[in-house]
C-alpha atoms as a PDB file:
ATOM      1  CA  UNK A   1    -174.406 -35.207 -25.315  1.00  0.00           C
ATOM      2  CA  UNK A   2    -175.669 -35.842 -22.176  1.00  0.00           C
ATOM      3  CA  UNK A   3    -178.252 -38.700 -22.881  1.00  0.00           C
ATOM      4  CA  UNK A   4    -174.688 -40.058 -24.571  1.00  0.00           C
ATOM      5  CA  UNK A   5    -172.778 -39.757 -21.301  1.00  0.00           C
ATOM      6  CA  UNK A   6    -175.742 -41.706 -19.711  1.00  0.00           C
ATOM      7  CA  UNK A   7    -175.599 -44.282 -21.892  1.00  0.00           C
ATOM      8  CA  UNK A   8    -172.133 -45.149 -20.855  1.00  0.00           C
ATOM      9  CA  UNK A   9    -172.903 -45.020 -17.144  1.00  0.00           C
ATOM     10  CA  UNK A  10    -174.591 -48.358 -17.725  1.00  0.00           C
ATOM     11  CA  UNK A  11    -172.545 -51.546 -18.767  1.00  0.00           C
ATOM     12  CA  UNK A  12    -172.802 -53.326 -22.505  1.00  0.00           C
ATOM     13  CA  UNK A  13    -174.877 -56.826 -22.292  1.00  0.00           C
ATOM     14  CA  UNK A  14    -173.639 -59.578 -20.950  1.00  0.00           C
ATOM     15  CA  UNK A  15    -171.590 -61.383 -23.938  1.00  0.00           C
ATOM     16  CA  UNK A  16    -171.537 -58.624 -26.304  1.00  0.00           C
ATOM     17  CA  UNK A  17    -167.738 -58.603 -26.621  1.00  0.00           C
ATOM     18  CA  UNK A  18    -167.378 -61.851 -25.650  1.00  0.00           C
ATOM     19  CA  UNK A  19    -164.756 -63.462 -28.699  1.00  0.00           C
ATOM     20  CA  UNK A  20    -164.005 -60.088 -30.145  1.00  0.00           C
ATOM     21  CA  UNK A  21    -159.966 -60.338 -29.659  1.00  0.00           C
ATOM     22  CA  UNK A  22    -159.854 -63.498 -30.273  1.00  0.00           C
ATOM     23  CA  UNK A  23    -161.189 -63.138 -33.873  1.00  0.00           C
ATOM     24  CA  UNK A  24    -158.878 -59.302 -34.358  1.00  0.00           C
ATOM     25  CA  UNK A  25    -155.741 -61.532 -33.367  1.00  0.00           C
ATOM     26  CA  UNK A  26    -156.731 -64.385 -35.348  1.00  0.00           C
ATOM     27  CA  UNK A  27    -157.480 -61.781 -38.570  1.00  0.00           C
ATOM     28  CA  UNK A  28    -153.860 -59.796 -37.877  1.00  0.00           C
ATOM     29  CA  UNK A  29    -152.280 -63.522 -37.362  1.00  0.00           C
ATOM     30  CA  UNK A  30    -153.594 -64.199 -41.064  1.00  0.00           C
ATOM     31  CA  UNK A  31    -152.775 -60.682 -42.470  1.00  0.00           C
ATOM     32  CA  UNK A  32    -149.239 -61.151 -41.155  1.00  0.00           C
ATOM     33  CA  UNK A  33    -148.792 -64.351 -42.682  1.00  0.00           C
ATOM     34  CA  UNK A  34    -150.713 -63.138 -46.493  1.00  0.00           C
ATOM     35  CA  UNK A  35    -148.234 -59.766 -46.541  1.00  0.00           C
ATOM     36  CA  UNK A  36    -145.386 -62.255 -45.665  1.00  0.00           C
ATOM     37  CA  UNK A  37    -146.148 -64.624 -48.863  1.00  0.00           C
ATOM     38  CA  UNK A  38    -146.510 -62.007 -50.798  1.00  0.00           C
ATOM     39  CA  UNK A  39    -143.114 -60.417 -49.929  1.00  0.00           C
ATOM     40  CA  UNK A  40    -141.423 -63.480 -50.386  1.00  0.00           C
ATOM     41  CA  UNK A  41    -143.606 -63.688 -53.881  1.00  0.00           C
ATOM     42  CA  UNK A  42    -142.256 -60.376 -55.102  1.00  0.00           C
ATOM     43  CA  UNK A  43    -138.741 -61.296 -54.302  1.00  0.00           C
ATOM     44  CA  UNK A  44    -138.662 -64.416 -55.997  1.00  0.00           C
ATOM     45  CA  UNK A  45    -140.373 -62.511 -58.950  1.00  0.00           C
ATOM     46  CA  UNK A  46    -137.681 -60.062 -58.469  1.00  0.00           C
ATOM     47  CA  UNK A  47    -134.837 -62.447 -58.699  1.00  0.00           C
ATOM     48  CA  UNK A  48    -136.170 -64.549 -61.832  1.00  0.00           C
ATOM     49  CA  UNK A  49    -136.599 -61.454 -63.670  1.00  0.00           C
ATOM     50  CA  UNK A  50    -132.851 -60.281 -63.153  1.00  0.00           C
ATOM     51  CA  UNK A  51    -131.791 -63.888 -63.763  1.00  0.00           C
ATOM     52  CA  UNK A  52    -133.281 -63.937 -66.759  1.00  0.00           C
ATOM     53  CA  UNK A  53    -132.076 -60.517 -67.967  1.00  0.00           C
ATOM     54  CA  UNK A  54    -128.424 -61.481 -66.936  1.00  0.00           C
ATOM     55  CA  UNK A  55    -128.973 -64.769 -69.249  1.00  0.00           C
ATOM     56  CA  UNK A  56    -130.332 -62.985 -72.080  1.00  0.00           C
ATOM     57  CA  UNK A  57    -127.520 -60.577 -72.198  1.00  0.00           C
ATOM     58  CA  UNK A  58    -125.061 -63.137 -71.990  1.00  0.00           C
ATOM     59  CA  UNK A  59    -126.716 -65.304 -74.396  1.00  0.00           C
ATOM     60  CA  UNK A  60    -127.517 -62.384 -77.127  1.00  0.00           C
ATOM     61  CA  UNK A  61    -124.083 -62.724 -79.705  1.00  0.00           C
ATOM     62  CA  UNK A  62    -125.413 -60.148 -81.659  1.00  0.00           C
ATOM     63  CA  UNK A  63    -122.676 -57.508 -82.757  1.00  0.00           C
ATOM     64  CA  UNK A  64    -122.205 -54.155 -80.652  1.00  0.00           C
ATOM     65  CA  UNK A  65    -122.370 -50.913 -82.764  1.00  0.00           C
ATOM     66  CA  UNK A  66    -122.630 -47.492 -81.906  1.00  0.00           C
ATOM     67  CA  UNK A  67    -126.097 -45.743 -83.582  1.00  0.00           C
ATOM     68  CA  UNK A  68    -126.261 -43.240 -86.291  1.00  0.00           C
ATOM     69  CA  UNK A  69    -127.203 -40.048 -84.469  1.00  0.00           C
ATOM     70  CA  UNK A  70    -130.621 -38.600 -85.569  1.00  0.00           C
ATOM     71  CA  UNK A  71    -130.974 -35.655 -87.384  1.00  0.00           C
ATOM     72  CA  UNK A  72    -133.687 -33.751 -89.256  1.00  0.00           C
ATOM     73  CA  UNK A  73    -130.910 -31.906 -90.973  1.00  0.00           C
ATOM     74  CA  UNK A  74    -129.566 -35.231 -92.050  1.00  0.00           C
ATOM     75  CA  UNK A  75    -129.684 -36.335 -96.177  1.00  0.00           C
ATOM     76  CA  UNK A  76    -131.039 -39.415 -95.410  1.00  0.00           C
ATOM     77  CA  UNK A  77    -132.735 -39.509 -91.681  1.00  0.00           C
ATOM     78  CA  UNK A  78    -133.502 -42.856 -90.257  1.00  0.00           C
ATOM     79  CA  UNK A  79    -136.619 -42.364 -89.225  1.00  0.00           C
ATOM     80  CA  UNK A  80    -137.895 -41.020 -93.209  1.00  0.00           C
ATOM     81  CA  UNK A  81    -140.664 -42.838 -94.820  1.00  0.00           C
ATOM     82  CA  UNK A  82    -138.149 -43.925 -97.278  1.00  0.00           C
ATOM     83  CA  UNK A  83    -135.742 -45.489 -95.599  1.00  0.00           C
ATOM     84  CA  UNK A  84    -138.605 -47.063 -93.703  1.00  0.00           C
ATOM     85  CA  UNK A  85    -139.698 -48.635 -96.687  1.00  0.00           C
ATOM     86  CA  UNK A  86    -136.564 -49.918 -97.990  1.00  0.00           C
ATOM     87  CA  UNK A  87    -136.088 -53.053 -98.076  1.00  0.00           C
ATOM     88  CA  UNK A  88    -132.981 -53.268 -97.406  1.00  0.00           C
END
């Protein structure tokens, strides 16, 4: 620890950190901007995707009707390999 401590006494060469906040701003400039794209990217996927839902509701004319309720107890069950193989 204290060969450490010595070490620090002394100054880093001349230059060594010469340029160094330069390039951490310019890399947290660029971040900034990439995370700001992609925001905007995920938004505009956002929207698209709910327009498109809205559309396809409103577009879809096929008739409303409540389901059968499923039962095992049921005579004929929906989900039996018969009436899966109807062809009805």
């Amino acid at each position: 620890m204290d060969d450490f401590l010595k070490q620090l006494r002394h100054p880093p060469p001349v230059g060594l950190l010469d340029g160094v906040d330069d390039n951490v701003l310019a890399m947290l400039s660029d971040r900034r901007r990439e995370t700001g794209a992609s925001y905007r990217l995920m938004a505009l996927a956002a929207v698209v995707s709910l327009g498109w839902g809205a559309f396809a509701g409103v577009t879809t004319r096929a008739p409303i009707v409540a389901a059968r309720p499923l039962s095992p107890f049921a005579p004929s069950t929906a989900l039996a390999p018969s009436t899966l193989l109807d062809a009805r």
